[in-house]
Protein backbone atom coordinates (compact mmCIF):
# COMPACT_ATOMS: atom_id res chain seq x y z
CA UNK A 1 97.81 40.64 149.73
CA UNK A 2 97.27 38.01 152.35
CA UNK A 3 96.14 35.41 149.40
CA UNK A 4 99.46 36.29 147.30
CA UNK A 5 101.48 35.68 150.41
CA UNK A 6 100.00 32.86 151.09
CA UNK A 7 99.83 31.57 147.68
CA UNK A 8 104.36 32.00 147.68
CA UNK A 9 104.33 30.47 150.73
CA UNK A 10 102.59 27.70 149.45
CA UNK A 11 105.06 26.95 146.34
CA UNK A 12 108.04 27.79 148.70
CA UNK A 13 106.80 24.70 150.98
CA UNK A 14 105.97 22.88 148.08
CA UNK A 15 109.26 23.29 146.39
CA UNK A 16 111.00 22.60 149.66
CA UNK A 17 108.97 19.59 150.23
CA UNK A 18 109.95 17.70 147.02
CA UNK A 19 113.34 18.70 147.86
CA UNK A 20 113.71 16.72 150.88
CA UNK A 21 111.17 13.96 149.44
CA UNK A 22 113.32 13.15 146.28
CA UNK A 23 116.04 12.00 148.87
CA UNK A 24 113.34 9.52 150.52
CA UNK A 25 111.15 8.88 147.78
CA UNK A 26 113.43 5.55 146.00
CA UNK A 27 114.70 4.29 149.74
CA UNK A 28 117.53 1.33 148.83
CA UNK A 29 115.67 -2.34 149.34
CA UNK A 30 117.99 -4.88 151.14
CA UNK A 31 117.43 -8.66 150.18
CA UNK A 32 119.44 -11.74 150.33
CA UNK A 33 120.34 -14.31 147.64
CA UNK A 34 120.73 -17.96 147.76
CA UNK A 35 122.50 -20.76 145.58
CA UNK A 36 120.65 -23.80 145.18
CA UNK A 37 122.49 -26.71 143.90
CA UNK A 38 120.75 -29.39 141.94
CA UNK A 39 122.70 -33.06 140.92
CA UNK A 40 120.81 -35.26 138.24
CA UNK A 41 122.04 -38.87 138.95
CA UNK A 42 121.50 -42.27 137.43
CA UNK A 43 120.41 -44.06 139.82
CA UNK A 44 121.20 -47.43 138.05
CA UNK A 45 124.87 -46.94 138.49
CA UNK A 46 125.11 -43.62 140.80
CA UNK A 47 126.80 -42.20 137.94
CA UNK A 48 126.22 -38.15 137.74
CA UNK A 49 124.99 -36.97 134.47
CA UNK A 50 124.36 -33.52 135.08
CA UNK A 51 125.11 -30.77 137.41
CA UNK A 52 123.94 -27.25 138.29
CA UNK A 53 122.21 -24.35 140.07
CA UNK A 54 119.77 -21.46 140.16
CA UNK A 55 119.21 -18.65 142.68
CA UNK A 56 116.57 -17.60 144.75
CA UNK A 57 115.71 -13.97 146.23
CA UNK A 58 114.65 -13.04 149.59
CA UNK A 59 113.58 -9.35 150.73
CA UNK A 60 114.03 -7.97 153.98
CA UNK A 61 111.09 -7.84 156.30
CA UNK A 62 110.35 -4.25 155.94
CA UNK A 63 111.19 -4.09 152.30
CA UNK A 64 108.59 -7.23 151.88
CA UNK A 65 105.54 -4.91 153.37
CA UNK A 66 106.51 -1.50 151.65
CA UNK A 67 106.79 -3.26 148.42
CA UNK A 68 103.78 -6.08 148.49
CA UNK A 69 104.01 -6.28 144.81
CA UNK A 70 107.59 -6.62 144.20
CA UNK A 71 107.11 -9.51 146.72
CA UNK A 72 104.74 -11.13 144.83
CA UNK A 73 107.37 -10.86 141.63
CA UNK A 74 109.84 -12.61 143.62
CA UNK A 75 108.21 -15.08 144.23
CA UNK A 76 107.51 -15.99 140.97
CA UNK A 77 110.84 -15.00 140.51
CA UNK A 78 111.87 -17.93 142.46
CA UNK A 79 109.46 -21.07 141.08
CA UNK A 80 110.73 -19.35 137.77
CA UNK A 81 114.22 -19.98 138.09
CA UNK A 82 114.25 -23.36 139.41
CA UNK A 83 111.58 -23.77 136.35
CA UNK A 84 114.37 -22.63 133.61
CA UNK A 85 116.84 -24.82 135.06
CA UNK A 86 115.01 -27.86 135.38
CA UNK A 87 113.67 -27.11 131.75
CA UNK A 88 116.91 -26.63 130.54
CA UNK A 89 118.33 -30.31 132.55
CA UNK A 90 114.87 -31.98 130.62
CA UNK A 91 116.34 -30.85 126.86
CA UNK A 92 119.78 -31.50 127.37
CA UNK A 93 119.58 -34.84 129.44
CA UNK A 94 119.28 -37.15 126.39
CA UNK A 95 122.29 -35.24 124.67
CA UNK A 96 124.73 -36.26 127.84
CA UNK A 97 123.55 -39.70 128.50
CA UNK A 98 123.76 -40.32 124.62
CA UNK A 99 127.60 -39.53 124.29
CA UNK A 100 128.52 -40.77 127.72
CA UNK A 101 127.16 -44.17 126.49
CA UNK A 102 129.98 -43.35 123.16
CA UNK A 103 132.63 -42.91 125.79
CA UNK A 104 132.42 -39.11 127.04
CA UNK A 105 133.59 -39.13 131.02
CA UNK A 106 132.17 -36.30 132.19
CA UNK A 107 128.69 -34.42 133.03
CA UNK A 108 126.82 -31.87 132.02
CA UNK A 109 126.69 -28.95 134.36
CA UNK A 110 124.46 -25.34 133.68
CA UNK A 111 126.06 -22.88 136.61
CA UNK A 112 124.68 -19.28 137.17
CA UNK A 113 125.77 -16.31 138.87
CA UNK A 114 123.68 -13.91 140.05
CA UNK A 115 124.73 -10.15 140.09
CA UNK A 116 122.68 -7.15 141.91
CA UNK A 117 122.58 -4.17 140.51
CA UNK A 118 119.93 -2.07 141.90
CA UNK A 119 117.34 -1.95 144.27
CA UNK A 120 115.72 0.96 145.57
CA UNK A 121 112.16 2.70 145.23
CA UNK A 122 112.76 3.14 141.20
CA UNK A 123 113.97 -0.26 140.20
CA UNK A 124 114.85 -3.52 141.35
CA UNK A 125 117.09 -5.46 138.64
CA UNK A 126 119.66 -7.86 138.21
CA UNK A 127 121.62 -9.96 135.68
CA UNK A 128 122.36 -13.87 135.36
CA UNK A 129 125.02 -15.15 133.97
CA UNK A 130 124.34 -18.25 132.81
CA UNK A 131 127.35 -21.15 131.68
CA UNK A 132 126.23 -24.66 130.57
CA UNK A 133 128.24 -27.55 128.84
CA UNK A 134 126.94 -30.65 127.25
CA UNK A 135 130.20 -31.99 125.65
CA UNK A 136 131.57 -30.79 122.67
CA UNK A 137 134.61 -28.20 122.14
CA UNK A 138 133.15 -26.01 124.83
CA UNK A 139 130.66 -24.71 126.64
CA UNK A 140 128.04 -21.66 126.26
CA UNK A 141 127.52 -18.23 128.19
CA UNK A 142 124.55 -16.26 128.39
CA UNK A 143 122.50 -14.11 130.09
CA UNK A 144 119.44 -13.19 131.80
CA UNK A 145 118.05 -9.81 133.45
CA UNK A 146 115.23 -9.08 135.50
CA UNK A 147 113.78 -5.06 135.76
CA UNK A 148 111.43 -4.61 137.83
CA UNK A 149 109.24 -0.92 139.21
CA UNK A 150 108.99 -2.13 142.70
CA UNK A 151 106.07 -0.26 143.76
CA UNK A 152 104.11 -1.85 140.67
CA UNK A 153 105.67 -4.77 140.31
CA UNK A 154 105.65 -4.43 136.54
CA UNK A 155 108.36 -4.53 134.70
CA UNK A 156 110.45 -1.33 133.37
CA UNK A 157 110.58 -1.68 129.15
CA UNK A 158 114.19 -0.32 127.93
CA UNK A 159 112.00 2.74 126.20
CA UNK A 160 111.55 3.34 129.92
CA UNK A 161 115.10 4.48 130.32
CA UNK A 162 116.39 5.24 127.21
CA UNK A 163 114.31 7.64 124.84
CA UNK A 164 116.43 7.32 121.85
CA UNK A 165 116.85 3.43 121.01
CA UNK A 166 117.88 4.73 117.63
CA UNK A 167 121.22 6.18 118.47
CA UNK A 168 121.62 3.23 120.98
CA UNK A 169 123.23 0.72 118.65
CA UNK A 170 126.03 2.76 117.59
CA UNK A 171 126.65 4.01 121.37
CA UNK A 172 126.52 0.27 122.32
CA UNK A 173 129.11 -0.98 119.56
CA UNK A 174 131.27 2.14 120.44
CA UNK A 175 131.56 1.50 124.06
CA UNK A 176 132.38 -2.06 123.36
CA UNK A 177 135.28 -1.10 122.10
CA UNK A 178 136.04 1.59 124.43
CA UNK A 179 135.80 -0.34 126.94
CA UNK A 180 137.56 -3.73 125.86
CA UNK A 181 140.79 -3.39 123.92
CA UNK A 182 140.64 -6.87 122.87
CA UNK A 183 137.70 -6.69 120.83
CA UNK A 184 138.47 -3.20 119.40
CA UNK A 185 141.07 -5.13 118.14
CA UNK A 186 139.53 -8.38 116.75
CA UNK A 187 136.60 -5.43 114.77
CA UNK A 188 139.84 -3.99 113.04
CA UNK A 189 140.93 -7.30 111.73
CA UNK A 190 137.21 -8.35 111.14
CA UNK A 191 135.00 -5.28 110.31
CA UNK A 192 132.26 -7.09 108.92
CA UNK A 193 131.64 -8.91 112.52
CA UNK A 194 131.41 -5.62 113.99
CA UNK A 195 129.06 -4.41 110.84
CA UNK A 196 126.77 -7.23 111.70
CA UNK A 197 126.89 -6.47 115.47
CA UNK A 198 125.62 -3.11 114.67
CA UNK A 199 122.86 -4.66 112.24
CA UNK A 200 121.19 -7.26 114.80
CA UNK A 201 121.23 -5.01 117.88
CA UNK A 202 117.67 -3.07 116.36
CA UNK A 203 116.35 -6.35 116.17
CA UNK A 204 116.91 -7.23 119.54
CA UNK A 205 115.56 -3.52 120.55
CA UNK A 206 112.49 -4.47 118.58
CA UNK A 207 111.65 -7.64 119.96
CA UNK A 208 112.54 -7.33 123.67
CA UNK A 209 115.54 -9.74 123.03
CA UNK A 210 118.37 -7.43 123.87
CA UNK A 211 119.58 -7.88 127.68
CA UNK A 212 119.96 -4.93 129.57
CA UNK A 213 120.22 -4.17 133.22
CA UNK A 214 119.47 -0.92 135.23
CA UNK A 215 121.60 0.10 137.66
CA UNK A 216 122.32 3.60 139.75
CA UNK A 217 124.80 5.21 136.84
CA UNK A 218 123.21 3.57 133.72
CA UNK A 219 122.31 0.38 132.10
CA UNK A 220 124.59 -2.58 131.56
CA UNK A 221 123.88 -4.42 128.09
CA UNK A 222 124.56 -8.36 127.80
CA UNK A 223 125.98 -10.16 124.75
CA UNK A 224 126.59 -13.88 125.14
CA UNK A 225 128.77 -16.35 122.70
CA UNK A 226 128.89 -16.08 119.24
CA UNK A 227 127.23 -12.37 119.20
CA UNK A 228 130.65 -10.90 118.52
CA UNK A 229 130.60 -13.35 115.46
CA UNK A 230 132.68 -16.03 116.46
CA UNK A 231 133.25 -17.83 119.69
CA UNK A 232 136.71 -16.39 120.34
CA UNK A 233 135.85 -13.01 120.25
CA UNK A 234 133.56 -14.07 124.16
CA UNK A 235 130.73 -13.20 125.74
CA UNK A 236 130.63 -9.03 126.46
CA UNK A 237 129.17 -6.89 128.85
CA UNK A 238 129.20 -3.39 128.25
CA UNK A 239 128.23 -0.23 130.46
CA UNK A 240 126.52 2.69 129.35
CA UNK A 241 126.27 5.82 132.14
CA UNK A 242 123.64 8.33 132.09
CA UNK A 243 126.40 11.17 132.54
CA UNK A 244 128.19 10.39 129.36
CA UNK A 245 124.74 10.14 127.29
CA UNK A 246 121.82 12.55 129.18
CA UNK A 247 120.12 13.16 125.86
CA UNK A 248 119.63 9.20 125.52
CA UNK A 249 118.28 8.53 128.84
CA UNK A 250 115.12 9.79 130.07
CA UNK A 251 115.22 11.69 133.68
CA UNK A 252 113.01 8.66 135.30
CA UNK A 253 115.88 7.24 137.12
CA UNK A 254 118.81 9.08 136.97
CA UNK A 255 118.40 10.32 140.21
CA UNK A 256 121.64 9.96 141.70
CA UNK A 257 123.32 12.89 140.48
CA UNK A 258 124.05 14.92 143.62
CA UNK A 259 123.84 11.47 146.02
CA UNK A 260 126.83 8.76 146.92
CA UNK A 261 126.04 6.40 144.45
CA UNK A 262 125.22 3.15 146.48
CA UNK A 263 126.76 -0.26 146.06
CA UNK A 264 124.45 -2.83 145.29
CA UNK A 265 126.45 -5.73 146.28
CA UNK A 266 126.34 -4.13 149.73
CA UNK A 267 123.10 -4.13 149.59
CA UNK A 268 122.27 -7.48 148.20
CA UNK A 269 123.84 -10.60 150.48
CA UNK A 270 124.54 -13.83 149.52
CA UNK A 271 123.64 -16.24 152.04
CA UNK A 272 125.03 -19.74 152.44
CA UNK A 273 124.31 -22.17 149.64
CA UNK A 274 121.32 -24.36 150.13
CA UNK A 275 121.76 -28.31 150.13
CA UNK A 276 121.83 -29.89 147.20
CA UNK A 277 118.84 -31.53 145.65
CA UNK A 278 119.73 -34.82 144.32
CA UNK A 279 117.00 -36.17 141.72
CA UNK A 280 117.30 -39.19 139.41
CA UNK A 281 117.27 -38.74 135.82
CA UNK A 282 114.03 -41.01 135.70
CA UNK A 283 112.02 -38.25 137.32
CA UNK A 284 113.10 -35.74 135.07
């Protein structure tokens, strides 16, 4: 008798303990985020060819030592970043001082934004928007994420979060329009971009090309210019919540049904912009 008792008791505590651990288990993670300007000048004549910036991460103290290995991604995170951007100045910079010497009078510039959208025990991920202009009509947008398991420091795959990727196209193209009247309208009066949407998203599933961020309701997919078909029809970003799909998702992180759903710009400050690095085009 005394082992069955025991044996109840045991489950009892057991079930009580997870309980009050899946409220603790994913604590939030509170970091800052810094713009770094960077100006590429020719020194020759001062003249500014190309402007831009790219964004650094900091964790908190605490958040640094309970998560060593997300630490270690941010920091490569960081030298990454700056990386892209110079990479990006390096392919371009011909391009601008080419038709400035035809007569264009302006610069190239490559802005980002960065946007937080969650960071807790589970995940850590965000999403860059990314604009850059090298003459011509216009300029481009695009966009970068970054999912990461904090207390690996690996990063989370979409088949991670979402256990049907087959159904996902379709619920990706229908939001789309649910969510933006605009292009609902422009698929009516050109079905065959919205066919050929619908075709290249399993393509982007299959090779890891698809952007996609992970926040505390659902995932946020990216689409930048010309996806839609044509440049008019923009750049998209479209939101997909675990409530109004639960047989899509897997349970992994939807684990903010019963909880205030936290804000992760709250959590994640921006800090004042760091000086701008000035570097001649002749180094680049």
């Amino acid at each position: 008798m005394r082992k069955i008792l025991l044996a109840v008791f045991c489950c009892i505590l057991f079930v009580v303990l997870s309980a009050c651990g899946s409220k603790t288990d994913d604590p939030l993670i509170s970091y800052s985020y810094q713009k770094h300007p960077i100006s590429i000048k020719d020194y020759s004549n001062g003249d500014e060819l190309i402007t831009g910036n790219y964004f650094s991460v900091t964790l908190d103290e605490e958040s640094a030592k309970s998560y060593p290995k997300l630490q270690s991604v941010i920091d490569g995170f960081n030298s990454g970043e700056e990386s892209r951007l110079k990479e990006e100045i390096r392919t371009h910079l011909n391009d601008i001082i080419d038709i400035r010497e035809q007569g264009f009078d302006g610069e190239g510039e490559v802005y980002m934004d960065y946007y937080p959208k969650r960071a807790d025990g589970a995940a850590f991920s965000s999403a860059i928007v990314e604009y850059s202009f090298y003459g011509g009509a216009h300029g481009i947008t695009q966009y970068y994420s970054y999912n990461y398991d904090p207390k690996t420091g690996d990063n989370i795959a979409l088949s991670d979060v979402v256990k049907d990727t087959d159904s996902l196209p379709d619920i990706i193209v229908d939001e789309l329009e649910k969510q933006n009247n605009d292009l609902l309208e422009f698929f009516k009066e050109s079905p065959s971009d919205r066919d050929n949407l619908l075709k290249d998203i399993p393509g982007r599933i299959m090779n890891k090309s698809l952007v996609w961020a992970l926040d505390y309701e659902g995932i946020w997919v990216y689409f930048e210019d010309y996806a839609m078909g044509v440049y008019a029809a923009g750049s998209q970003e479209v939101k997909i919540r675990f409530t109004d799909y639960p047989d899509l998702f897997t349970e992994t992180y939807n684990n903010y049904t019963d909880k205030e759903i936290p804000k992760a710009d709250e959590q994640a400050k921006q800090i004042e912009d760091a000086g701008i690095t000035e570097i001649s085009s002749d180094a680049m």
